[in-house]
Protein backbone atom coordinates (compact mmCIF):
# COMPACT_ATOMS: atom_id res chain seq x y z
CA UNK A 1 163.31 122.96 44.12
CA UNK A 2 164.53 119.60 44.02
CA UNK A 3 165.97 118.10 40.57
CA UNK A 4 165.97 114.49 39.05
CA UNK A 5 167.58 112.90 36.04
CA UNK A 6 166.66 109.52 34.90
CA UNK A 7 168.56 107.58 32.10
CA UNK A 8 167.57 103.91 30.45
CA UNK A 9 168.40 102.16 26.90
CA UNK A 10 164.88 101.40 26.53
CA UNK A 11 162.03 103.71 26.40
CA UNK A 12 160.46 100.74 28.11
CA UNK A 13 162.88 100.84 31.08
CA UNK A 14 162.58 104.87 31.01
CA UNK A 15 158.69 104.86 31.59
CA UNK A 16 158.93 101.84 34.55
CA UNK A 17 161.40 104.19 36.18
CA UNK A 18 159.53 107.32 35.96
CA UNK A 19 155.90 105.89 36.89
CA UNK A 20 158.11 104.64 39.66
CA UNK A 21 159.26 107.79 40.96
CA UNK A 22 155.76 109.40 40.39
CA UNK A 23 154.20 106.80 41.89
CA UNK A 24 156.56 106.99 45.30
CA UNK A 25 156.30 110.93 45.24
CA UNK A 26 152.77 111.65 44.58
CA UNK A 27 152.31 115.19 46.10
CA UNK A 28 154.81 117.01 44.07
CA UNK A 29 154.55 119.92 41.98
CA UNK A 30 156.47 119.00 39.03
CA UNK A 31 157.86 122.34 37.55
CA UNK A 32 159.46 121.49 33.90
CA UNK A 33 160.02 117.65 32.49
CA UNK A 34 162.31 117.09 29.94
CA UNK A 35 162.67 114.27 27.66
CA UNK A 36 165.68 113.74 25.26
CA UNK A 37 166.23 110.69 23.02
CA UNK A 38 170.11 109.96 21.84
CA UNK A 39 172.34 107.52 20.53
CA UNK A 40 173.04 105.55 23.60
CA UNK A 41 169.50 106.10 24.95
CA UNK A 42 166.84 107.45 26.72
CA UNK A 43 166.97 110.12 29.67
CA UNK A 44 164.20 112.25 31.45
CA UNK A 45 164.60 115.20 34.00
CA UNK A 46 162.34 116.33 36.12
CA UNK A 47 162.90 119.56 38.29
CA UNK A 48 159.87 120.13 41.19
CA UNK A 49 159.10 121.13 44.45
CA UNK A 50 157.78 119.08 47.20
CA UNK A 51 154.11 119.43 48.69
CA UNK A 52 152.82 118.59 52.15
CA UNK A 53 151.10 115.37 51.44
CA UNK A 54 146.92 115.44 51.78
């Protein structure tokens, strides 16, 4: 299991960064994705495994 945090200002910022990463890493099992909003921002973690690619 492999874990990634991501953390913008914007929510804006926050989903470019994330379709990013989903977008580079397309055969991976994503496990549990948390998304927390605070005071100075905007974060996401992701925790998954990798797959063999098709």
């Amino acid at each position: 299991m492999k874990f990634i945090c991501f953390n913008t200002m914007t929510e804006k910022g926050l989903t470019k960064k994330v379709n990013e990463f989903l977008q580079e890493n397309q055969y991976i099992e994503i496990i549990k994705f948390d998304y927390e909003v605070g005071t100075s921002g905007y974060g996401v973690g992701i925790l998954y495994n990798e797959t063999k690619s098709m």
